[in-house]
PDB file of N, CA and C in Angstrom:
ATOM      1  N   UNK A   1       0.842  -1.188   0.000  1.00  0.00           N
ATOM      2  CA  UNK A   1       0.000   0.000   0.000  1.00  0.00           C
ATOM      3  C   UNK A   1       0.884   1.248   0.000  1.00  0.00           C
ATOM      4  N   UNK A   2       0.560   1.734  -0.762  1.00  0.00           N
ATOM      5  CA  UNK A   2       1.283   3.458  -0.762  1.00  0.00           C
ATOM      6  C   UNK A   2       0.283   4.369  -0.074  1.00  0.00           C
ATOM      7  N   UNK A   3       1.199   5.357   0.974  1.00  0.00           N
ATOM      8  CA  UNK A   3       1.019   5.844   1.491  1.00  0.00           C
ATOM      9  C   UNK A   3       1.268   7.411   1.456  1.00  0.00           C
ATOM     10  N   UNK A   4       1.947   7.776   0.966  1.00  0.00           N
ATOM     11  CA  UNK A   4       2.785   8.999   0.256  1.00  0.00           C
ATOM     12  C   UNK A   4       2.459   9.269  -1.066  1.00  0.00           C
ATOM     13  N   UNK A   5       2.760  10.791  -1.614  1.00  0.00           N
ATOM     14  CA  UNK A   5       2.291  11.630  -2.958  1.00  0.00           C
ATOM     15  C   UNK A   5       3.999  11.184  -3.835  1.00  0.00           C
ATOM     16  N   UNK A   6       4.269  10.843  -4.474  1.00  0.00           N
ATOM     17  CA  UNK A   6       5.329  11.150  -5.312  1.00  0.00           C
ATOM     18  C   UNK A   6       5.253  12.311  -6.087  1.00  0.00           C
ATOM     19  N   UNK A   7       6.436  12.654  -6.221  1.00  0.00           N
ATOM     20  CA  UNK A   7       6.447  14.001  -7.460  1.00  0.00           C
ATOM     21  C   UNK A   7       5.971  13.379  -8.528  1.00  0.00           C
ATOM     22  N   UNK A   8       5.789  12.173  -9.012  1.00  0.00           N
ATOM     23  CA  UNK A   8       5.656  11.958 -10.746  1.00  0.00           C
ATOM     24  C   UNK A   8       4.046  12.072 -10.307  1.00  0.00           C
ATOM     25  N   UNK A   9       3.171  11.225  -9.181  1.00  0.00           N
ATOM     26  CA  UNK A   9       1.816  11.659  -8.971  1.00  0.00           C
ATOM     27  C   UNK A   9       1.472  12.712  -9.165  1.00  0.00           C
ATOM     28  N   UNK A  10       2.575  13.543  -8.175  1.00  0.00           N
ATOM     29  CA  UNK A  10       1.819  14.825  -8.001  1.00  0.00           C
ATOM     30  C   UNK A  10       1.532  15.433  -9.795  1.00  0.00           C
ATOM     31  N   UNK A  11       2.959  15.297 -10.307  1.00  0.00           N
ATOM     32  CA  UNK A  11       3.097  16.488 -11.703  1.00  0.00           C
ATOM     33  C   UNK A  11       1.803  15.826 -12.648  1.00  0.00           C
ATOM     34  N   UNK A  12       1.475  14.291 -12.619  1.00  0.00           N
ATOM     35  CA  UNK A  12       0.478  13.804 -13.498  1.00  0.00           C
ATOM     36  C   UNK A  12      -0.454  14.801 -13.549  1.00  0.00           C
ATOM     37  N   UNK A  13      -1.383  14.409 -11.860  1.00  0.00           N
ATOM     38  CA  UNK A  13      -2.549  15.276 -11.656  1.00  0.00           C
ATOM     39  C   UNK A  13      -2.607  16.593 -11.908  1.00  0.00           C
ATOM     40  N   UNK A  14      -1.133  17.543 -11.778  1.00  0.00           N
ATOM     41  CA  UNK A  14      -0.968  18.904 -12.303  1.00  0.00           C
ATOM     42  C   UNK A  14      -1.468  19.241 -13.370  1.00  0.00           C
ATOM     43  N   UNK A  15      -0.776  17.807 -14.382  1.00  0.00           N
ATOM     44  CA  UNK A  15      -0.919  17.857 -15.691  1.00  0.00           C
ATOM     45  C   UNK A  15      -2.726  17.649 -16.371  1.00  0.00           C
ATOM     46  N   UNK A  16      -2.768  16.676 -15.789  1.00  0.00           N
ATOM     47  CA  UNK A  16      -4.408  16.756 -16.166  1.00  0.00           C
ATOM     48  C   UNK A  16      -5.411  17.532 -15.912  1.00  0.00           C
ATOM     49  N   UNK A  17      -4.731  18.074 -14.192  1.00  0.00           N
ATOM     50  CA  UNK A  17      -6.100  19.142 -14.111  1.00  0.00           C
ATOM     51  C   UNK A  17      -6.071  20.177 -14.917  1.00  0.00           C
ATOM     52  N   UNK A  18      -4.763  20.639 -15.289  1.00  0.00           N
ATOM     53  CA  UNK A  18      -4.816  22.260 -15.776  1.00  0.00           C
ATOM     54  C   UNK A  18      -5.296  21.872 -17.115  1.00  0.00           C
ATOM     55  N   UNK A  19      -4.856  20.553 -18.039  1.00  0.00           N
ATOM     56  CA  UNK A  19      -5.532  20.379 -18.962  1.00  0.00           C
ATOM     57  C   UNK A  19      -6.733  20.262 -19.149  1.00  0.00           C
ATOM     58  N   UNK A  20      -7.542  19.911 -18.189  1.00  0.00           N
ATOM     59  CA  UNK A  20      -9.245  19.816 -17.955  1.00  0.00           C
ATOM     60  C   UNK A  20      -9.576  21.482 -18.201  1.00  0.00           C
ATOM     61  N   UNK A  21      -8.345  21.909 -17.430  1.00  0.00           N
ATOM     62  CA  UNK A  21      -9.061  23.548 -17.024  1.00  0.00           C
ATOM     63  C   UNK A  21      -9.458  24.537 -18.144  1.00  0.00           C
ATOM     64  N   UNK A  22      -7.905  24.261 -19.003  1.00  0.00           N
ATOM     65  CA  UNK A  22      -7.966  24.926 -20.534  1.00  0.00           C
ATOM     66  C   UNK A  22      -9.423  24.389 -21.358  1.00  0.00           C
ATOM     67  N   UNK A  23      -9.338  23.226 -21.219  1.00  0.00           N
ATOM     68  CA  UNK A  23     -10.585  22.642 -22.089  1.00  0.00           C
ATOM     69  C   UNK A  23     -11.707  23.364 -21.789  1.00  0.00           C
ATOM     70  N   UNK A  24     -12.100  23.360 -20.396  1.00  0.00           N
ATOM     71  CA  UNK A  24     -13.678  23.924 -20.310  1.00  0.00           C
ATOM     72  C   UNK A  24     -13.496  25.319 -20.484  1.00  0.00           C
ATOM     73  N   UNK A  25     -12.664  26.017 -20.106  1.00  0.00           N
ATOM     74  CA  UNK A  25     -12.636  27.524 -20.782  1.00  0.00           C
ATOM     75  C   UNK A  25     -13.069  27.889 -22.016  1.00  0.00           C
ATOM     76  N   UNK A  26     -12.571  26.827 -23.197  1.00  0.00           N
ATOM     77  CA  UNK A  26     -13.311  26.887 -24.358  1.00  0.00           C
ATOM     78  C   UNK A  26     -14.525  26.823 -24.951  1.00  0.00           C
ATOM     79  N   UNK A  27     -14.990  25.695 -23.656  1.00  0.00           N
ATOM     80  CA  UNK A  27     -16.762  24.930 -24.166  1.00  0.00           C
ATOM     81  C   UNK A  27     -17.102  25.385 -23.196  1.00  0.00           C
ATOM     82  N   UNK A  28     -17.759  27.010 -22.989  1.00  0.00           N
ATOM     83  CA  UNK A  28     -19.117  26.820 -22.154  1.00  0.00           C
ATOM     84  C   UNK A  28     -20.263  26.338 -22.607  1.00  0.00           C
ATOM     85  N   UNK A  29     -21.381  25.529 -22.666  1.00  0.00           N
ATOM     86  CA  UNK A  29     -22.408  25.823 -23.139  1.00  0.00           C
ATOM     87  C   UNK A  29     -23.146  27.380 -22.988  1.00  0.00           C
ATOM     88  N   UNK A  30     -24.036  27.704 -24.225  1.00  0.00           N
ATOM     89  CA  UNK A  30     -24.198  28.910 -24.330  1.00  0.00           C
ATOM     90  C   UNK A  30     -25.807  29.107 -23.420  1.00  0.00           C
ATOM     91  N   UNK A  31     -25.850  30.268 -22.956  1.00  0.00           N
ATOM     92  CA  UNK A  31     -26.718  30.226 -21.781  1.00  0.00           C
ATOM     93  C   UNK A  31     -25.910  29.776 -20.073  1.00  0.00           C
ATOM     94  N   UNK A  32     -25.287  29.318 -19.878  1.00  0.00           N
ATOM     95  CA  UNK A  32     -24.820  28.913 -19.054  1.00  0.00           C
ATOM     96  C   UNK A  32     -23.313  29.436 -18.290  1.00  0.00           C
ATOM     97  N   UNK A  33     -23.178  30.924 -19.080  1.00  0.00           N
ATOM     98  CA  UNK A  33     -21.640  31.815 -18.845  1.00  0.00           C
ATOM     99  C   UNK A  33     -21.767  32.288 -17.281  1.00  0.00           C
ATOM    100  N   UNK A  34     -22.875  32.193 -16.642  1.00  0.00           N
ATOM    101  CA  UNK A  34     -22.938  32.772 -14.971  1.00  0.00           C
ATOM    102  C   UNK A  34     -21.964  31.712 -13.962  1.00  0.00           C
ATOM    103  N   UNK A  35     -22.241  30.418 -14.084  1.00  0.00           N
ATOM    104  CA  UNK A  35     -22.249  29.080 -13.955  1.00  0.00           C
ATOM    105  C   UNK A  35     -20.736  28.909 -14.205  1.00  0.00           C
ATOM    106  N   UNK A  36     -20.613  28.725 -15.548  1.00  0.00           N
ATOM    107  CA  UNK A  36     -19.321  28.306 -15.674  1.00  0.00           C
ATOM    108  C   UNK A  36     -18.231  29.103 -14.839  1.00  0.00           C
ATOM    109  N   UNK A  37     -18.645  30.929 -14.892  1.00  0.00           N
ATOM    110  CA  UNK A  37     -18.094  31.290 -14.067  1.00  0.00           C
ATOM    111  C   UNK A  37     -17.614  31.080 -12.706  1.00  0.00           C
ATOM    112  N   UNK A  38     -18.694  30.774 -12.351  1.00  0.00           N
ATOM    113  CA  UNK A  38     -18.058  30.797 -10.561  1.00  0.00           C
ATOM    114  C   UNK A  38     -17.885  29.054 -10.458  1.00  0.00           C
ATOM    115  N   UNK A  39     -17.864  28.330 -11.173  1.00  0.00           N
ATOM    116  CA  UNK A  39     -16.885  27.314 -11.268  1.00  0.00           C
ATOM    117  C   UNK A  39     -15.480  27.496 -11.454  1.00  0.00           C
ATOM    118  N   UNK A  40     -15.143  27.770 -12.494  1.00  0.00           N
ATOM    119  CA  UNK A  40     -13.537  28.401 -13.539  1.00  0.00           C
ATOM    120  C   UNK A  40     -13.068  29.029 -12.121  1.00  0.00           C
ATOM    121  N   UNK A  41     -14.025  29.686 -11.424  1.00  0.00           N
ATOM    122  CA  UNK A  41     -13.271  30.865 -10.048  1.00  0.00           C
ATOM    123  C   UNK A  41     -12.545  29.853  -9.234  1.00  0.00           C
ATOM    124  N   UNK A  42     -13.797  28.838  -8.520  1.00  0.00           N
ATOM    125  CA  UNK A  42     -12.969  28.182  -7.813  1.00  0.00           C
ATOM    126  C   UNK A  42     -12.196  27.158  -8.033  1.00  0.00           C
ATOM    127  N   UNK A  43     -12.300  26.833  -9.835  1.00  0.00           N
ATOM    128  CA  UNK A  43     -11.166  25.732  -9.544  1.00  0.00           C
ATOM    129  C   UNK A  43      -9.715  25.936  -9.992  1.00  0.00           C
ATOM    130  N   UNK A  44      -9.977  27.471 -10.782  1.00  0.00           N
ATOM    131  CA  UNK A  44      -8.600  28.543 -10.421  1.00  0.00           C
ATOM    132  C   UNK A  44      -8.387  28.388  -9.301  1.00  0.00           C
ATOM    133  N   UNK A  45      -8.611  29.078  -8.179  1.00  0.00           N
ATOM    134  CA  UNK A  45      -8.438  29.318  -6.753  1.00  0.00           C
ATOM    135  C   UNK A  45      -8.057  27.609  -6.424  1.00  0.00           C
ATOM    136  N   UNK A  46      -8.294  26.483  -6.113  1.00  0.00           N
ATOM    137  CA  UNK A  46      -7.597  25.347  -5.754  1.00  0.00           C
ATOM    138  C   UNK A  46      -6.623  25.191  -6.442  1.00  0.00           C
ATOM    139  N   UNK A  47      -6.304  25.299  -7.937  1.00  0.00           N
ATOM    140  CA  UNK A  47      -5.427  24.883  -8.629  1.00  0.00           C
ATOM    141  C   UNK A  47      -4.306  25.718  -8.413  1.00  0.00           C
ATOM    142  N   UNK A  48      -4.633  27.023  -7.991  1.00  0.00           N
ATOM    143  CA  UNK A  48      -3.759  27.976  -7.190  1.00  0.00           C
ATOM    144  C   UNK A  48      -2.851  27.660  -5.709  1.00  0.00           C
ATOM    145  N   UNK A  49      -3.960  27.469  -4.837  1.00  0.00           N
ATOM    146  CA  UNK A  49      -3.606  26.536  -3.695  1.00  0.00           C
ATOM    147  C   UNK A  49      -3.054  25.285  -3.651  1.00  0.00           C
ATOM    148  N   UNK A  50      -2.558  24.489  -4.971  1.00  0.00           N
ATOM    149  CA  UNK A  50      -2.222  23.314  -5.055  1.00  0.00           C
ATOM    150  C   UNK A  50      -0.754  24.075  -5.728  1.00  0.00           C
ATOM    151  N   UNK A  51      -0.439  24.561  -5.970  1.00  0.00           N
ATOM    152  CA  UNK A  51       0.979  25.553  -6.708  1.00  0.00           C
ATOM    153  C   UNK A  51       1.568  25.685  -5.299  1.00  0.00           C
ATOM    154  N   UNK A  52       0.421  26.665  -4.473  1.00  0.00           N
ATOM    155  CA  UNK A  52       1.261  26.883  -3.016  1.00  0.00           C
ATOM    156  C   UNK A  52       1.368  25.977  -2.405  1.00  0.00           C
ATOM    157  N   UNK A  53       0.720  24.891  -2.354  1.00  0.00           N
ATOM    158  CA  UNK A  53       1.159  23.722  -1.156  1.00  0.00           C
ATOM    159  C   UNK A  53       2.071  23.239  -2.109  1.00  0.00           C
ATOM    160  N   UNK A  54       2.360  22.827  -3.099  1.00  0.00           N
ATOM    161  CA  UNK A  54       3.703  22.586  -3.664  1.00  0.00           C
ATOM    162  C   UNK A  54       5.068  22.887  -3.559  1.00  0.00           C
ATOM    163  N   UNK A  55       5.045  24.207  -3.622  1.00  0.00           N
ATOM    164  CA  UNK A  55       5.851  25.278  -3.395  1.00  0.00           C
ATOM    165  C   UNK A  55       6.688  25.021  -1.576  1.00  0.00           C
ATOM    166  N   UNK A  56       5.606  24.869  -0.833  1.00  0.00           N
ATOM    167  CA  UNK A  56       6.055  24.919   0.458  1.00  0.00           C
ATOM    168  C   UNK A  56       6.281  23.425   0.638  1.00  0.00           C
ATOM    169  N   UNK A  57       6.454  22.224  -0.290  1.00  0.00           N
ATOM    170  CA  UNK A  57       6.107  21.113   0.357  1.00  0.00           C
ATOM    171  C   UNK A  57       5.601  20.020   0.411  1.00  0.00           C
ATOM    172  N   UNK A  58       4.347  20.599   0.599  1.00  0.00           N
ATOM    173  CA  UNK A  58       3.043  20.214   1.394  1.00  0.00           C
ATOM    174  C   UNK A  58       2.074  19.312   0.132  1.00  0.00           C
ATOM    175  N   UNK A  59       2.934  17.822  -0.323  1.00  0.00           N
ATOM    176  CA  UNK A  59       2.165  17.477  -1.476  1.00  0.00           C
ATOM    177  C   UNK A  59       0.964  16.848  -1.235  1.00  0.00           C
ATOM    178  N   UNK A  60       0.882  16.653   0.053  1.00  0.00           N
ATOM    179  CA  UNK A  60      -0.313  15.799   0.201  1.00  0.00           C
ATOM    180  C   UNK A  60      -1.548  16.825   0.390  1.00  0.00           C
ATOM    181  N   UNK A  61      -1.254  18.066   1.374  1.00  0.00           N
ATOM    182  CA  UNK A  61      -2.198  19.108   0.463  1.00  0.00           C
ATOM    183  C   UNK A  61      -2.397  19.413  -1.036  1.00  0.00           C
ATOM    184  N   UNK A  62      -1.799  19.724  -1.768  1.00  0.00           N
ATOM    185  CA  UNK A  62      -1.366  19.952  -3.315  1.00  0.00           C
ATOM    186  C   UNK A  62      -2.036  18.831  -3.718  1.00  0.00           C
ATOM    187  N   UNK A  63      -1.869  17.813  -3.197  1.00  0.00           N
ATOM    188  CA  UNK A  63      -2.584  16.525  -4.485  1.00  0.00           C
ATOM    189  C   UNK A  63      -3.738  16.718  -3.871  1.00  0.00           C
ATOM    190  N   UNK A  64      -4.577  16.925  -2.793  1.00  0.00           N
ATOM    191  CA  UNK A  64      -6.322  17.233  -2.334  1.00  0.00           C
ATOM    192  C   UNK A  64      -6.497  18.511  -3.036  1.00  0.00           C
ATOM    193  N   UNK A  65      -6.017  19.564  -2.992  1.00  0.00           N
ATOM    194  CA  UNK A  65      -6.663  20.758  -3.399  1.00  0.00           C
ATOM    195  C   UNK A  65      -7.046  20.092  -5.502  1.00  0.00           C
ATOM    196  N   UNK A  66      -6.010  19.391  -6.112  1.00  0.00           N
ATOM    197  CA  UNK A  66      -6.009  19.314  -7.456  1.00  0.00           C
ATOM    198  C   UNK A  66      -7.310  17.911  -7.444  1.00  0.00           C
ATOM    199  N   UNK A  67      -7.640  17.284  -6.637  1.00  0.00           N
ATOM    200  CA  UNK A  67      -8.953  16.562  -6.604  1.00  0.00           C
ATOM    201  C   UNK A  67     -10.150  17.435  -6.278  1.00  0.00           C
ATOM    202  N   UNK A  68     -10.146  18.296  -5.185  1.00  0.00           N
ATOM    203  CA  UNK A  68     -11.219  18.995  -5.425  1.00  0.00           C
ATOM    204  C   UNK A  68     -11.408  20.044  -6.448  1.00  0.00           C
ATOM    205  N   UNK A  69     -10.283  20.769  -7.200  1.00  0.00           N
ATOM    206  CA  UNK A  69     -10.494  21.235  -8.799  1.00  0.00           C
ATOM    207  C   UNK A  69     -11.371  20.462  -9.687  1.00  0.00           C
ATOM    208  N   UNK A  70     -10.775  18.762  -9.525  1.00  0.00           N
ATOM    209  CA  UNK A  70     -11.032  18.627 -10.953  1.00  0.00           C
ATOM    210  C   UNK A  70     -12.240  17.917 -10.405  1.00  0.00           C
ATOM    211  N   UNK A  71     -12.539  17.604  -9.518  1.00  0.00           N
ATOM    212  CA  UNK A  71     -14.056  17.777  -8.827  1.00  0.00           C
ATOM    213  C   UNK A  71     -15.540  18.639  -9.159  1.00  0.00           C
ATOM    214  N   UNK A  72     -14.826  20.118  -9.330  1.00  0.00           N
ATOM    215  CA  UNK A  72     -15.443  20.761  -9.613  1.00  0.00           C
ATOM    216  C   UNK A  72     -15.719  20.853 -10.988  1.00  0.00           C
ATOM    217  N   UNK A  73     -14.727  20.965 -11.925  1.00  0.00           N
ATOM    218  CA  UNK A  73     -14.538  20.261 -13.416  1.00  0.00           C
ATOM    219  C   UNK A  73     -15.527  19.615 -13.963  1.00  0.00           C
ATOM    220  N   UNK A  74     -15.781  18.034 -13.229  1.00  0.00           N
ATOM    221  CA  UNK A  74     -16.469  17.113 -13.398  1.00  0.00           C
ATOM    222  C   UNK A  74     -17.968  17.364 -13.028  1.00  0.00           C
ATOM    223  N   UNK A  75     -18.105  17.867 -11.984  1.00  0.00           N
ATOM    224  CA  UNK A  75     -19.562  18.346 -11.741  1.00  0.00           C
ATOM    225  C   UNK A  75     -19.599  19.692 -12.679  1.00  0.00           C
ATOM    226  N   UNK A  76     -19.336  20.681 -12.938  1.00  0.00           N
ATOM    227  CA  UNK A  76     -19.380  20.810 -14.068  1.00  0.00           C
ATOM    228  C   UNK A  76     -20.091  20.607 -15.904  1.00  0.00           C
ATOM    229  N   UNK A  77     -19.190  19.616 -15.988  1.00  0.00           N
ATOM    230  CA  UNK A  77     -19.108  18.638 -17.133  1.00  0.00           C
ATOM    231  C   UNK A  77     -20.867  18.156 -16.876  1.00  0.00           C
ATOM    232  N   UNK A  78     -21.172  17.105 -15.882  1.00  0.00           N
ATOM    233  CA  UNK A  78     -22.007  16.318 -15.387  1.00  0.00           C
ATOM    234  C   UNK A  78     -23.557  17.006 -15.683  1.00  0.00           C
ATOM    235  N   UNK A  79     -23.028  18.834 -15.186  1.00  0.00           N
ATOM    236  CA  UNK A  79     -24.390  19.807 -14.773  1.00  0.00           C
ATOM    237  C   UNK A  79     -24.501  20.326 -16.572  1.00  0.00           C
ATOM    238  N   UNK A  80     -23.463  20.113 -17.154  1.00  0.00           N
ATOM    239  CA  UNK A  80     -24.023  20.480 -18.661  1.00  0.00           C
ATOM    240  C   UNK A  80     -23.950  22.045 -19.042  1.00  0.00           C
ATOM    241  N   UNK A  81     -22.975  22.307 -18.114  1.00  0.00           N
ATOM    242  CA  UNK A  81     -22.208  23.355 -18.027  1.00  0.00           C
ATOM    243  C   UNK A  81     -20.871  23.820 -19.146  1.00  0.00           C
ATOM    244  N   UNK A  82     -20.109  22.314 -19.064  1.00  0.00           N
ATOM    245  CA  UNK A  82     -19.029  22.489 -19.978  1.00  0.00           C
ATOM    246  C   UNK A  82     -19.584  21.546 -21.329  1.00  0.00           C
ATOM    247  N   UNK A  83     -19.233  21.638 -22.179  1.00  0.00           N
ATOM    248  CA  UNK A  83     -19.503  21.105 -23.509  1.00  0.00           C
ATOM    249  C   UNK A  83     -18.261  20.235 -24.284  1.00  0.00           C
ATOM    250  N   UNK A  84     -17.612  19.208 -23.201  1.00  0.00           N
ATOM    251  CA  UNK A  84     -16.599  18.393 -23.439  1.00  0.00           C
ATOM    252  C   UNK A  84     -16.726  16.813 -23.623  1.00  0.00           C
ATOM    253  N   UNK A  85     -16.185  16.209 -24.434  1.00  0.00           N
ATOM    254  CA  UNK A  85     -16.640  14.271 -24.474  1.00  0.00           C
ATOM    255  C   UNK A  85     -15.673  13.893 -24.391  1.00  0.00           C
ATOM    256  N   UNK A  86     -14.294  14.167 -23.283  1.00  0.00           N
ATOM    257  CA  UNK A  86     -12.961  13.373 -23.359  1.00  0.00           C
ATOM    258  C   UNK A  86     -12.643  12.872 -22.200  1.00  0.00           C
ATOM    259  N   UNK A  87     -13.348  11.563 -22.125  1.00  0.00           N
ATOM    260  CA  UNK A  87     -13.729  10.855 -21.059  1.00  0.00           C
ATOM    261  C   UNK A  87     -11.896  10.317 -20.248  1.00  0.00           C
ATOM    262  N   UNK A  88     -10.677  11.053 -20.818  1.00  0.00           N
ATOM    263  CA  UNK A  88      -9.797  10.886 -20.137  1.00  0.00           C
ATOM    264  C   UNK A  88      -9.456  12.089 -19.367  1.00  0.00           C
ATOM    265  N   UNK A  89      -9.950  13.294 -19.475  1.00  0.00           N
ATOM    266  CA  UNK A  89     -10.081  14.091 -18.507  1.00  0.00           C
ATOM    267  C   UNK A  89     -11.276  14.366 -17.985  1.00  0.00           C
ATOM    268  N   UNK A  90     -12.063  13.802 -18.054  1.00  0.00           N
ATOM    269  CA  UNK A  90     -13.396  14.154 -17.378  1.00  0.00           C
ATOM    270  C   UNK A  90     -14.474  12.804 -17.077  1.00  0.00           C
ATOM    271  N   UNK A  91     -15.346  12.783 -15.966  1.00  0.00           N
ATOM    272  CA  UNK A  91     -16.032  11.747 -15.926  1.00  0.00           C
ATOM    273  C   UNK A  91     -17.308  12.731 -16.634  1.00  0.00           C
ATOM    274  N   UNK A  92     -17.360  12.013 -18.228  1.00  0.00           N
ATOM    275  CA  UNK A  92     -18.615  12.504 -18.852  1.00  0.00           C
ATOM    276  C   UNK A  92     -19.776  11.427 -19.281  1.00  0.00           C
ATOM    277  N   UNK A  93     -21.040  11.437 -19.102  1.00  0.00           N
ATOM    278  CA  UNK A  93     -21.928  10.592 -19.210  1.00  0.00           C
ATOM    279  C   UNK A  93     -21.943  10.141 -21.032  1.00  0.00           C
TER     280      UNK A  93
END
């Protein structure tokens, strides 16, 4: 059982979330720009907080803050918010 974040974990999840992030920036569904907003806010703001717990360290913070991003991402995606079908960054129906 692993118990610990590795750097190659950590940089994966880096890698995928910010790639999730770029993606939905592109596809809002139209009608739905209020929404996407204050999503994009906070999963800036974690993906931010996952830079600083990095920075200081702290990967096992850094790898939670980049699950609850791409958390938000996915619900998101789910609420029909983002307009994405790439079921390797996103859990899409």
């Amino acid at each position: 059982m692993q118990n610990e974040i590795s750097v190659e974990k950590l940089k994966k999840y880096f890698d995928l979330t910010e790639e999730a992030f770029a993606e939905v920036k592109k596809n809002i569904f139209e009608g739905k720009e209020v929404e996407a907003k204050e999503i994009i806010d906070m999963v800036g703001n974690y993906v931010s907080d996952a830079h600083h717990f990095e920075e200081k360290g702290d990967w096992v913070n850094a790898f939670a803050a980049l699950n609850y991003a791409h958390g938000w991402l996915d619900c998101g995606v789910r609420l029909k918010v983002f307009d994405v079908g790439d079921d390797r960054l996103f859990t899409v129906c």
